[in-house]
C-alpha atoms as a PDB file:
ATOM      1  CA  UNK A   1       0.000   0.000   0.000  1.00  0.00           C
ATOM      2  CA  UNK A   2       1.302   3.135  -0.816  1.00  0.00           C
ATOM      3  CA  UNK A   3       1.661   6.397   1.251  1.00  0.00           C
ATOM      4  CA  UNK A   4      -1.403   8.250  -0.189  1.00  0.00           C
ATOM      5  CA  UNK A   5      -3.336   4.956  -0.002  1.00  0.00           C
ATOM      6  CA  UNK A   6      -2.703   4.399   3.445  1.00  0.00           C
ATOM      7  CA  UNK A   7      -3.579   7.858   3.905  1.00  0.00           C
ATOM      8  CA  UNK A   8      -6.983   7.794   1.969  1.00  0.00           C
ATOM      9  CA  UNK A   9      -7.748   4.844   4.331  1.00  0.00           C
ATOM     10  CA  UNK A  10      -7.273   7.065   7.453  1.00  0.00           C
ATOM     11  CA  UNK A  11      -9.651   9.596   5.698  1.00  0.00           C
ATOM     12  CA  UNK A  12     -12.240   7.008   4.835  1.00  0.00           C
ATOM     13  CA  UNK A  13     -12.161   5.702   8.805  1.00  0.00           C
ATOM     14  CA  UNK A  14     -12.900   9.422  10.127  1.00  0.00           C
ATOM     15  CA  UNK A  15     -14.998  10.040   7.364  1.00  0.00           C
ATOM     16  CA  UNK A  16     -17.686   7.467   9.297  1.00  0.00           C
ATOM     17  CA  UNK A  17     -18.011  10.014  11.977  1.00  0.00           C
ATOM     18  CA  UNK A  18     -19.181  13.372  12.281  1.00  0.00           C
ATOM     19  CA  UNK A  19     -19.031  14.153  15.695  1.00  0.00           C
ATOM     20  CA  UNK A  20     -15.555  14.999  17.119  1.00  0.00           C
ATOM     21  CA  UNK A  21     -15.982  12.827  20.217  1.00  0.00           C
ATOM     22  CA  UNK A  22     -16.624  10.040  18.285  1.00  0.00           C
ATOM     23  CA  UNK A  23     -13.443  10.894  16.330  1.00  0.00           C
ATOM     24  CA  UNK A  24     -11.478  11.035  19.843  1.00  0.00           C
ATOM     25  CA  UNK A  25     -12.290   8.096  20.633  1.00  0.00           C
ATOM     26  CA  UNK A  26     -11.182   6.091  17.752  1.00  0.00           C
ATOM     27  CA  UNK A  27      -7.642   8.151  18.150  1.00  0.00           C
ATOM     28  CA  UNK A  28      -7.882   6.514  21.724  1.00  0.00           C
ATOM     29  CA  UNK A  29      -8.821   3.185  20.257  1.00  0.00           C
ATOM     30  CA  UNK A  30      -5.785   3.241  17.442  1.00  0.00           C
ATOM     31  CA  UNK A  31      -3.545   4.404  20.884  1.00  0.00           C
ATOM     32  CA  UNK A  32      -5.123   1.274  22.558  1.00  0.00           C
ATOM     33  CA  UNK A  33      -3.985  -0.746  19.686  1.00  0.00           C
ATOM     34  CA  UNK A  34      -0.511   0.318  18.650  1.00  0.00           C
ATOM     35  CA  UNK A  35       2.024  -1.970  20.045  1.00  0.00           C
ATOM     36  CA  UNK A  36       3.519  -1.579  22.936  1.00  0.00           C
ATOM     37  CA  UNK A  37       7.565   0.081  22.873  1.00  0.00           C
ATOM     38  CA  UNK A  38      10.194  -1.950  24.538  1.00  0.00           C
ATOM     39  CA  UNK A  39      11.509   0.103  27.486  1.00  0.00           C
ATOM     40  CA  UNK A  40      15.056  -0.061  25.793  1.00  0.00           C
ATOM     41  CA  UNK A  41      13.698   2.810  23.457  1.00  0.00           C
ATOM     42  CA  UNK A  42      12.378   4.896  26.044  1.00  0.00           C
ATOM     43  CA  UNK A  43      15.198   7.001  26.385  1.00  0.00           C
ATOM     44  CA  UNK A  44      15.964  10.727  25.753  1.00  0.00           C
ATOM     45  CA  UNK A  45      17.482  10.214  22.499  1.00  0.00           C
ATOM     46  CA  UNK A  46      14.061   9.034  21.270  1.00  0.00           C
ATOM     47  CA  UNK A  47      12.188  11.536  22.634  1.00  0.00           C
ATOM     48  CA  UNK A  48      10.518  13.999  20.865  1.00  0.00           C
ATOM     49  CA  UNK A  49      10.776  17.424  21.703  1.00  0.00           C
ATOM     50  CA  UNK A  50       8.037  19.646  21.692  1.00  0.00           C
ATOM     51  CA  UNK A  51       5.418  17.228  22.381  1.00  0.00           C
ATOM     52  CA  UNK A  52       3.735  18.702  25.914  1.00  0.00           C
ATOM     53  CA  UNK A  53       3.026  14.563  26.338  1.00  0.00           C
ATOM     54  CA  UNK A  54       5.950  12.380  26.631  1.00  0.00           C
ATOM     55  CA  UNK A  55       6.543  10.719  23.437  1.00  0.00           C
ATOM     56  CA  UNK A  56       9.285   8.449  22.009  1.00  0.00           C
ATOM     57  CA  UNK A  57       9.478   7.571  18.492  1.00  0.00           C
ATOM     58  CA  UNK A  58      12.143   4.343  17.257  1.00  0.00           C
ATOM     59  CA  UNK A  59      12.929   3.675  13.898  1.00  0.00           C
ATOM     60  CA  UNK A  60      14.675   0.600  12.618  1.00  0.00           C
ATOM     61  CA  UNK A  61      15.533  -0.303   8.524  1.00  0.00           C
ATOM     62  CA  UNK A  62      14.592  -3.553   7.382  1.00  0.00           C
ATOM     63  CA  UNK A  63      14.987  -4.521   4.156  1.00  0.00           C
ATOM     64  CA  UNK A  64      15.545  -0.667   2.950  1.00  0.00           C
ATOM     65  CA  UNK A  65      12.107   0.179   4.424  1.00  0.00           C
ATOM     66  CA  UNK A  66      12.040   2.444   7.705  1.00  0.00           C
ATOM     67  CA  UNK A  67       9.643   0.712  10.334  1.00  0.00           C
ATOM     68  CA  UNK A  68       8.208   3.132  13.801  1.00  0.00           C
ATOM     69  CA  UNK A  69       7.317   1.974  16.712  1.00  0.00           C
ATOM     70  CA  UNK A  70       6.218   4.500  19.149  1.00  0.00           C
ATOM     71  CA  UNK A  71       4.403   5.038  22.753  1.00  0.00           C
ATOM     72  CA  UNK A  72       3.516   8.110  24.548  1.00  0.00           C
ATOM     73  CA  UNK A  73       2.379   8.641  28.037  1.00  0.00           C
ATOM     74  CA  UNK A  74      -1.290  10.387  26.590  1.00  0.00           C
ATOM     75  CA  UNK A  75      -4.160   8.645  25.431  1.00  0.00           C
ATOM     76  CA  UNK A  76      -4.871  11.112  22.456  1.00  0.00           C
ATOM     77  CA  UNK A  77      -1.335  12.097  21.548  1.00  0.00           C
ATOM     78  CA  UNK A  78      -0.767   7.693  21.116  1.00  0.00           C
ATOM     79  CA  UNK A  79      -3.538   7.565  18.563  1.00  0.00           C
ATOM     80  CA  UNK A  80      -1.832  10.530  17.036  1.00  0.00           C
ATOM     81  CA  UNK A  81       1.311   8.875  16.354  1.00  0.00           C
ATOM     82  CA  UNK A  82      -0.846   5.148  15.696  1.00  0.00           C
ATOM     83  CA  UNK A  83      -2.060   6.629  12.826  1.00  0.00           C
ATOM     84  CA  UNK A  84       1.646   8.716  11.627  1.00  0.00           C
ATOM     85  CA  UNK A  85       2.602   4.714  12.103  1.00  0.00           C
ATOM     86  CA  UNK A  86      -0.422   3.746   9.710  1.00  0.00           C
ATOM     87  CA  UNK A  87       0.826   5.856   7.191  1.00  0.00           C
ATOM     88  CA  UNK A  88       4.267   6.010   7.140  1.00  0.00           C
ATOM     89  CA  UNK A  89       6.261   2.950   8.444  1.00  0.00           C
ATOM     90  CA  UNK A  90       7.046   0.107   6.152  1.00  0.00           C
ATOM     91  CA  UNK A  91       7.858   2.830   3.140  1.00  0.00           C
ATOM     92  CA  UNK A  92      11.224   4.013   1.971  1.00  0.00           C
ATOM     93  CA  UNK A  93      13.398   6.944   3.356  1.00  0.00           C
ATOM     94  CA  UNK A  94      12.528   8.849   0.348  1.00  0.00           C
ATOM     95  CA  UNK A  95       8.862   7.966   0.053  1.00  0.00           C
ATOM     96  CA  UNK A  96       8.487   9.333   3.375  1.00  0.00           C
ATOM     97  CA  UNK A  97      10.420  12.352   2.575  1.00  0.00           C
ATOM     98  CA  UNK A  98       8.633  13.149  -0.368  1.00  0.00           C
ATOM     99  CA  UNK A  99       4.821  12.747   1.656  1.00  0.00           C
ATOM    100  CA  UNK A 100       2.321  15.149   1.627  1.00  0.00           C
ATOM    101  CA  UNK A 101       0.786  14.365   4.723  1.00  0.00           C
ATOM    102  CA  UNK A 102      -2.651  15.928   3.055  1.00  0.00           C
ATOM    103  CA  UNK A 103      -4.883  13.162   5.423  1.00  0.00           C
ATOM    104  CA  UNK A 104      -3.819  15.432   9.123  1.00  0.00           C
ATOM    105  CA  UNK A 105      -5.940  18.632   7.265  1.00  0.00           C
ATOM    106  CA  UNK A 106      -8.599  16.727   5.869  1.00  0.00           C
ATOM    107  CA  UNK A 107      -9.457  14.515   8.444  1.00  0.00           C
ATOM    108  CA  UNK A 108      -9.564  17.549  10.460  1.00  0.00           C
ATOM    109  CA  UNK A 109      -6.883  16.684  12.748  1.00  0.00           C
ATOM    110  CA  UNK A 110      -4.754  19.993  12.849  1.00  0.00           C
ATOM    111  CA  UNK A 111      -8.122  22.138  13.987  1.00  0.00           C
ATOM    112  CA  UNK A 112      -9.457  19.967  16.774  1.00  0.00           C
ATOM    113  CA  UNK A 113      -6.082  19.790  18.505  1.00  0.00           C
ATOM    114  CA  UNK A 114      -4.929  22.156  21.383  1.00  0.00           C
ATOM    115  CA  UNK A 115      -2.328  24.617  20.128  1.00  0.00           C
ATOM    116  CA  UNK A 116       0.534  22.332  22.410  1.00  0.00           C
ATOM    117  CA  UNK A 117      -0.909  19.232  21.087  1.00  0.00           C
ATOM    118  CA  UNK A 118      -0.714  20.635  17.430  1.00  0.00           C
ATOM    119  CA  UNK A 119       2.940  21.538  17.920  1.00  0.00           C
ATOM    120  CA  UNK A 120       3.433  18.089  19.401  1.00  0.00           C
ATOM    121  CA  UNK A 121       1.692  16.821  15.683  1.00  0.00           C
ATOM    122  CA  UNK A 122       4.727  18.484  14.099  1.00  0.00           C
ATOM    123  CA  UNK A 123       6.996  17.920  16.484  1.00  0.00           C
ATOM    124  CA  UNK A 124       6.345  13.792  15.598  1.00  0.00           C
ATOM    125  CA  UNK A 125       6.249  14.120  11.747  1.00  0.00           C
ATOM    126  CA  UNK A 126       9.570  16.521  11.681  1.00  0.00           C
ATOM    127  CA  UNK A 127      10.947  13.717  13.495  1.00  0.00           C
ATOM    128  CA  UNK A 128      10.146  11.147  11.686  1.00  0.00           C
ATOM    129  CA  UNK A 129      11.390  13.151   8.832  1.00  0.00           C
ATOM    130  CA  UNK A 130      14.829  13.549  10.033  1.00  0.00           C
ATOM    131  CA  UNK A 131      14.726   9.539  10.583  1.00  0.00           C
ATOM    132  CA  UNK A 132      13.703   9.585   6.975  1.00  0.00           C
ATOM    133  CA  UNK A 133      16.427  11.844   5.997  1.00  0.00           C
ATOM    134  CA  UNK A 134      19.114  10.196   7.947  1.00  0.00           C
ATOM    135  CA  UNK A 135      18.697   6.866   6.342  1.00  0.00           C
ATOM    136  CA  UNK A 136      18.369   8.459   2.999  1.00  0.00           C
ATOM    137  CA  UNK A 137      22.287   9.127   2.649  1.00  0.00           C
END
């Protein structure tokens, strides 16, 4: 599945709800879901900064496509990086650098978040970015 796939998908599964709480919740449920990070990779070096919740982000290359795991310490903020997860792992260094993350606006994302959870939004995808862009040389 490619990036924009994957990303229609995500639009598709908000799409079935209109009302915000019921979009809250199914960031809570995709949280609930995510697998769970090995305490080895919650350490400051995989922390993201700018995130008001604690989050930690690990990527690892296999077979030339980068692969996330993640946790964080909030409910809302996990679903948040569940579904950068959806989207992006299991893609190339470059695919991921050339995304247009188009799904976070239309699902509505960006404009239902608190201002310090929105920074924390970009916080996560500039990070997994600069994974991206690492493993890219």
């Amino acid at each position: 599945m490619t990036i924009n796939e994957a990303q229609d998908e995500v639009i598709e599964q908000f799409d079935e709800f209109t009302d915000w709480m019921d979009k809250y919740q199914m960031l809570i449920d995709l949280g609930n879901e995510l697998q769970p990070l090995d305490e080895q990779y919650k350490n400051d070096s995989n922390l993201i900064d700018g995130c008001q919740s604690r989050v930690w982000i690990q990527c690892d290359m296999k077979d030339g496509l980068l692969c996330f795991t993640a946790d964080s310490d909030a409910l809302i903020v996990k679903g948040i990086i569940a579904l950068l997860i959806q989207v992006l792992s299991g893609h190339t260094a470059q695919e991921i650098l050339d995304a247009d993350l188009y799904f976070i606006d239309r699902i509505g994302l960006r404009e239902h978040l608190s201002p310090t959870r929105s920074n924390g939004l970009l916080a996560m995808v500039k990070r997994i970015k600069a994974y991206a862009l690492v493993y890219n040389q």
